[in-house]
Protein backbone atom coordinates (compact mmCIF):
# COMPACT_ATOMS: atom_id res chain seq x y z
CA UNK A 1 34.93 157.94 64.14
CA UNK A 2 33.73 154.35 64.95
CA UNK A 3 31.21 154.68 62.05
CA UNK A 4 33.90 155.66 59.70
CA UNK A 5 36.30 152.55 60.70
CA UNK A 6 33.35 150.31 60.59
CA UNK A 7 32.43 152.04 56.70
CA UNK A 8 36.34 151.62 55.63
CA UNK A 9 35.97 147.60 57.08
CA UNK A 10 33.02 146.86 55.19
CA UNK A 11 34.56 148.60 51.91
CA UNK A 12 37.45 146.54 52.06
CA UNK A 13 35.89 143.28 52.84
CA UNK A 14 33.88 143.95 49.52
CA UNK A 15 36.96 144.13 47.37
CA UNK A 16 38.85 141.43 49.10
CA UNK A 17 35.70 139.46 47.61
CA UNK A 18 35.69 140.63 43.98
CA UNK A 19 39.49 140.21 44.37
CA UNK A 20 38.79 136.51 45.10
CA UNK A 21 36.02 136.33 42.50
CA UNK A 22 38.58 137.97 40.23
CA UNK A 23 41.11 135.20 40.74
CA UNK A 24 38.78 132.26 40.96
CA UNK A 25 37.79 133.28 36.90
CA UNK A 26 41.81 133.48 36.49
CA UNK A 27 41.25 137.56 36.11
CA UNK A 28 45.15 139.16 36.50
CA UNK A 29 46.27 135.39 35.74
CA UNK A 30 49.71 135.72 33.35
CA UNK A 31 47.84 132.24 32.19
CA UNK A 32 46.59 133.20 29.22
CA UNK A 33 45.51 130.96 25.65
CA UNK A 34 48.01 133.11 24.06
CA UNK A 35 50.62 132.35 25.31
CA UNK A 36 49.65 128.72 25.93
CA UNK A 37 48.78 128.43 21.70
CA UNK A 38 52.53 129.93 21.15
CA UNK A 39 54.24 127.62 23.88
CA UNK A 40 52.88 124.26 23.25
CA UNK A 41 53.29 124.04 19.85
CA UNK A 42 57.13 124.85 20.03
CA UNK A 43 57.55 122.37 23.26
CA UNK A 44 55.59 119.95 21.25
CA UNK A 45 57.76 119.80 18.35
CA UNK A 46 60.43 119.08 20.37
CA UNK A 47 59.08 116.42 21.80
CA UNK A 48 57.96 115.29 18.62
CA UNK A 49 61.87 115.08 17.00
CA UNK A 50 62.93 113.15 20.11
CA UNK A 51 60.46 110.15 19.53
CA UNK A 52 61.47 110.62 15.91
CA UNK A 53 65.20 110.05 16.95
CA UNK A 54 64.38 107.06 18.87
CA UNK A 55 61.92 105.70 15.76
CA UNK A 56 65.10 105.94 13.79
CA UNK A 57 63.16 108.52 11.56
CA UNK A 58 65.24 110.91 9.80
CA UNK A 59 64.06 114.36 7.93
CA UNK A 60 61.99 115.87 10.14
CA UNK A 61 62.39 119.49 12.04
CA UNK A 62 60.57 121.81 13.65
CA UNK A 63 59.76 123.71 10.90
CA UNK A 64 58.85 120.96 8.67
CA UNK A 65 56.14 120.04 11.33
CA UNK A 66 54.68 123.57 11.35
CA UNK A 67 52.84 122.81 14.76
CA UNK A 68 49.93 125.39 15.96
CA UNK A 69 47.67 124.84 18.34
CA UNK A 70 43.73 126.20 19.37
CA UNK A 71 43.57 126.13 23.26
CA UNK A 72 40.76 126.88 25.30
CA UNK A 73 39.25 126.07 28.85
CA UNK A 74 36.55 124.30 30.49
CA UNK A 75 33.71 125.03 27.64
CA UNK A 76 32.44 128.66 26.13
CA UNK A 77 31.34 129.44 29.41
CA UNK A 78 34.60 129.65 31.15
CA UNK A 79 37.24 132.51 29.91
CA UNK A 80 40.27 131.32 28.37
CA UNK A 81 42.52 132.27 31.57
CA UNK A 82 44.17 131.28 34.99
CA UNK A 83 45.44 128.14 35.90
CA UNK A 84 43.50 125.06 36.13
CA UNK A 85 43.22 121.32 34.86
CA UNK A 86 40.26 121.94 32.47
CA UNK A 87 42.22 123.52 29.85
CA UNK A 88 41.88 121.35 26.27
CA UNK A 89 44.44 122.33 23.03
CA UNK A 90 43.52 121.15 19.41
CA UNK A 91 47.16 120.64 18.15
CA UNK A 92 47.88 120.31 14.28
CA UNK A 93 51.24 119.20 12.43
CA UNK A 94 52.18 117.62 9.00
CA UNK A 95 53.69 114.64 9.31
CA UNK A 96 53.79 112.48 5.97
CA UNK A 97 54.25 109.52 8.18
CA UNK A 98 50.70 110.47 10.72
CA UNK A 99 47.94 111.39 8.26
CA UNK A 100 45.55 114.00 10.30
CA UNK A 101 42.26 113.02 10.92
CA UNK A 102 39.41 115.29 8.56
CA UNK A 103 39.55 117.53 11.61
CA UNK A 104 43.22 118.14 10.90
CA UNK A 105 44.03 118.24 14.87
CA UNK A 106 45.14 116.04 17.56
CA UNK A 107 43.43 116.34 21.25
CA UNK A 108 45.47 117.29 23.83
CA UNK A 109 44.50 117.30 27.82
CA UNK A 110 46.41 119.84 29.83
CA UNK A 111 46.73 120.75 33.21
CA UNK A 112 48.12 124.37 33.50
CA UNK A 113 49.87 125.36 36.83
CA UNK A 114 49.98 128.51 38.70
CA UNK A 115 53.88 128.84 38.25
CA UNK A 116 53.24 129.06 34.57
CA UNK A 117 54.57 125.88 33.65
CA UNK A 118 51.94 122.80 32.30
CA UNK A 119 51.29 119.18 31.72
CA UNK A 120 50.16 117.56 28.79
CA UNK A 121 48.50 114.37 27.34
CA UNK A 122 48.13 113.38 24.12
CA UNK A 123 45.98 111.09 22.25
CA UNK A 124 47.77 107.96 21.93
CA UNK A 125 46.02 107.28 18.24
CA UNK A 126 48.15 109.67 16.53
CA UNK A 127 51.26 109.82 19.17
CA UNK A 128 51.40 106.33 20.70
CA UNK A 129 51.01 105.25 23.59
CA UNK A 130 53.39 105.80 26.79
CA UNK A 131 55.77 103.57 26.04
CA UNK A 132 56.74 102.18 22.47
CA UNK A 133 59.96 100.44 20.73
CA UNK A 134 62.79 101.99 19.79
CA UNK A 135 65.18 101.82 16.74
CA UNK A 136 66.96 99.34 18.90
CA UNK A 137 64.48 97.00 19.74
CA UNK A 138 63.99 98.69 23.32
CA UNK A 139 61.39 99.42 25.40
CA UNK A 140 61.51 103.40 25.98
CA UNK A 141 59.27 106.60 27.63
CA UNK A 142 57.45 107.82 24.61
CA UNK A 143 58.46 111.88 24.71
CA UNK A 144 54.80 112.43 23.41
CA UNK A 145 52.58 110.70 25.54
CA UNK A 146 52.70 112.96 28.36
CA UNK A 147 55.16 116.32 28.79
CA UNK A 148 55.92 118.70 31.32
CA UNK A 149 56.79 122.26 29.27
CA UNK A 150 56.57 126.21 30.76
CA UNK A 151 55.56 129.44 29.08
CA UNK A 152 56.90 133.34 29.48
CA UNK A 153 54.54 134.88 31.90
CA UNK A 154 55.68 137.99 30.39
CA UNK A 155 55.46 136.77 26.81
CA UNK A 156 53.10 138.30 23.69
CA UNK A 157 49.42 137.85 24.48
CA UNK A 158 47.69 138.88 21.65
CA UNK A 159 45.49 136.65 19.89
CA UNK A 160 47.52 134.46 17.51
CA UNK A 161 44.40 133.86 15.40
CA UNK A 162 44.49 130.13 15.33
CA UNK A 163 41.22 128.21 15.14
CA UNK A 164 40.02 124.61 14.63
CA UNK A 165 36.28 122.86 13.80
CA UNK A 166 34.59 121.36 16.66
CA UNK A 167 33.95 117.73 15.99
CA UNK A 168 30.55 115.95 16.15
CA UNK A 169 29.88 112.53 16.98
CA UNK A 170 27.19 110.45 18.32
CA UNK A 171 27.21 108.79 21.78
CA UNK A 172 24.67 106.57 21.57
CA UNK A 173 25.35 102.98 20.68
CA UNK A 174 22.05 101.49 20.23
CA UNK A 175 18.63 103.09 20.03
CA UNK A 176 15.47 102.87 22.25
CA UNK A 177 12.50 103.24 20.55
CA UNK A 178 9.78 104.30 22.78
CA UNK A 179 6.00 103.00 23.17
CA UNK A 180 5.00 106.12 20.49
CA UNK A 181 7.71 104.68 18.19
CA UNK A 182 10.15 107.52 18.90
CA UNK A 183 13.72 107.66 19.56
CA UNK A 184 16.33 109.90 19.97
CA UNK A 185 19.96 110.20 19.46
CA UNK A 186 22.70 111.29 21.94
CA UNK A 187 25.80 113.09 20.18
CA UNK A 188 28.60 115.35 21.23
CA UNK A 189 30.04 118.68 20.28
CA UNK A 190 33.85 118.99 21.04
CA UNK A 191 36.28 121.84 21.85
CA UNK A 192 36.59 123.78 19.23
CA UNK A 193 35.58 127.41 17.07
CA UNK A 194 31.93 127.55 16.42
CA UNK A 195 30.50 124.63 17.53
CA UNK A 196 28.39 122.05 15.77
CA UNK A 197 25.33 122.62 12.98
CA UNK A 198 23.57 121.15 10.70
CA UNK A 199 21.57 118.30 9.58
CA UNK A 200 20.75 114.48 10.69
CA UNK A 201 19.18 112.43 8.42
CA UNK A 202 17.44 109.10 9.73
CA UNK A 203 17.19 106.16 7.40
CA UNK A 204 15.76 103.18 7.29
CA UNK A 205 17.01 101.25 4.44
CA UNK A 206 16.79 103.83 1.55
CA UNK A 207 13.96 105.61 2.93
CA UNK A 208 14.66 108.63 4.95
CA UNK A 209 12.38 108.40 7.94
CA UNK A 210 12.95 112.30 9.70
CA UNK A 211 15.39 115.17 8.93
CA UNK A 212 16.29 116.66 12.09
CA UNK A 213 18.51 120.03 12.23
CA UNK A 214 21.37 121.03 14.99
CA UNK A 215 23.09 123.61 16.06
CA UNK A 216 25.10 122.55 18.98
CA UNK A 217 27.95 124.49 21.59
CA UNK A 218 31.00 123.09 21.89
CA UNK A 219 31.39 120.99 24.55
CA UNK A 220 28.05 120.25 24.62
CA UNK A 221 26.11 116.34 24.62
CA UNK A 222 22.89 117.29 23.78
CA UNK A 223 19.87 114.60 22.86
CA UNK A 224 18.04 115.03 18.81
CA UNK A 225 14.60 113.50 19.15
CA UNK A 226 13.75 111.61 16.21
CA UNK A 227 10.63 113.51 15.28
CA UNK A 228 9.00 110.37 13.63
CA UNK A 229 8.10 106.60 14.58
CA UNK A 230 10.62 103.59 13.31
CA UNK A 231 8.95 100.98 11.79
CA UNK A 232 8.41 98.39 13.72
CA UNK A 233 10.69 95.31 13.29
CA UNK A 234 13.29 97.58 12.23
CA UNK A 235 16.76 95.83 13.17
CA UNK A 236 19.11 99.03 12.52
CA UNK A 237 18.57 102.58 11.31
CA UNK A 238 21.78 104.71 9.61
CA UNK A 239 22.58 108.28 10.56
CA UNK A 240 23.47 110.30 8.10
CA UNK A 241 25.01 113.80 9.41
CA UNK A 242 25.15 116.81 6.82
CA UNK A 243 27.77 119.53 8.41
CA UNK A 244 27.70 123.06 8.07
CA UNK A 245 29.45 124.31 10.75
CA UNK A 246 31.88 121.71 12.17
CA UNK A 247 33.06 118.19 11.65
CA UNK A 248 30.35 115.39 11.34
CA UNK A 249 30.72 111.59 10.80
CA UNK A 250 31.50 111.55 6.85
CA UNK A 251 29.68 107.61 6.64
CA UNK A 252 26.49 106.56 7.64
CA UNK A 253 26.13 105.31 11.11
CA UNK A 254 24.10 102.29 12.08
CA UNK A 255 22.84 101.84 15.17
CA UNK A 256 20.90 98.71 16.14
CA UNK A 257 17.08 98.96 17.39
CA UNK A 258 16.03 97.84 21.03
């Protein structure tokens, strides 16, 4: 009998631990990207329409905004569930007034809570910054900046299909070339479907020095070494990024020489 109690405790602590596991990945979570990418974009145009009102800005409704949103969490490593502060949403709208960047999204940072209810942050270069002027001259809580909103925990959950490019774009300011004459470039890979791919093009002047392929995960900073020597004396080089998959720089870059 002993050896049968001591068989049942050992059983149970094993699925008290994949129930743990099981929660710390968000698994049984009613926090889902579903329902997140049907919430925000509705709690988001209503933010929207009440900076409009204090702007003074008349014409706009929900519908005219046609908001969606691509939400996903912590990388392409981490499933899209559960609640948790890591959570990122690409957010789109048509606004005549707020041309979209080529991306055609706004970045938004939001924390998602266990009661089903989230926080969010937007960037400030397409939806001001936290505090801005109203119609009347005052100083006001811009709606937009930062929101509180909640979800159904109980609402649809099936994909809704919505997807966004990732957007590349290099990190490094300045290059160090190397005793060998080599250098490399930093650059980043944002949240988004598919990730980052395709081709950098070092120049010096007119003269392309090295053509250097990528194919990058989201959320990933990876370094491209320059697979050829810079000229020495060379003051700056351009990059020149060729996208296939994603959003690249559309100019040339130039980066000075160390």
């Amino acid at each position: 009998m002993r050896r049968i109690l001591i068989t049942l405790a050992l059983c149970l602590a094993v699925v008290g631990a994949a129930g743990a596991v099981a929660t710390a990945i968000g698994g049984g979570s009613t926090v889902t990207r579903a329902r997140l990418e049907r919430s925000l974009p509705a709690a988001f145009a209503n933010r929207y329409l009440a900076q409009a009102e204090l702007l003074g800005r008349r014409g706009l409704t929900a519908a005219s905004l046609h908001p969606t949103a691509m939400c996903e969490r912590g990388g392409p490593d981490v499933p899209d569930v559960g609640a948790g502060s890591d959570w990122v949403c690409l957010v789109g709208w048509s606004d005549p007034a707020v041309p979209m960047p080529p991306e055609g999204y706004g970045k938004f940072e939001v924390a998602v809570h266990a009661n089903d209810c989230y926080t969010v942050s937007g960037p400030s270069k397409l939806v001001g910054f936290a505090t801005i002027e109203d119609v009347r001259g005052r100083t006001v809580t811009n709606p937009v900046a930062e929101f509180d909103a909640c979800f159904d925990p109980a609402g649809d959950d099936t994909p809704t299909g919505v997807t966004y490019p990732s957007v590349l774009q290099p990190l490094s300011t300045a290059l160090t070339v190397g005793p060998d004459g080599r250098t490399s470039v930093q650059v980043s890979c944002g949240a988004g479907a598919g990730g980052c791919a395709g081709t950098l093009t070092v120049m010096d002047g007119t003269r392309a020095l090295a053509e250097v392929p990528y194919r990058i995960e989201e959320q990933a900073t990876p370094t491209l070494v320059v697979p050829a020597r810079v000229p020495a004396g060379a003051k700056t080089v351009d990059l020149v990024f060729a996208s296939t998959v994603g959003v690249a720089p559309p100019k040339p870059v130039t980066l000075p020489v160390q």
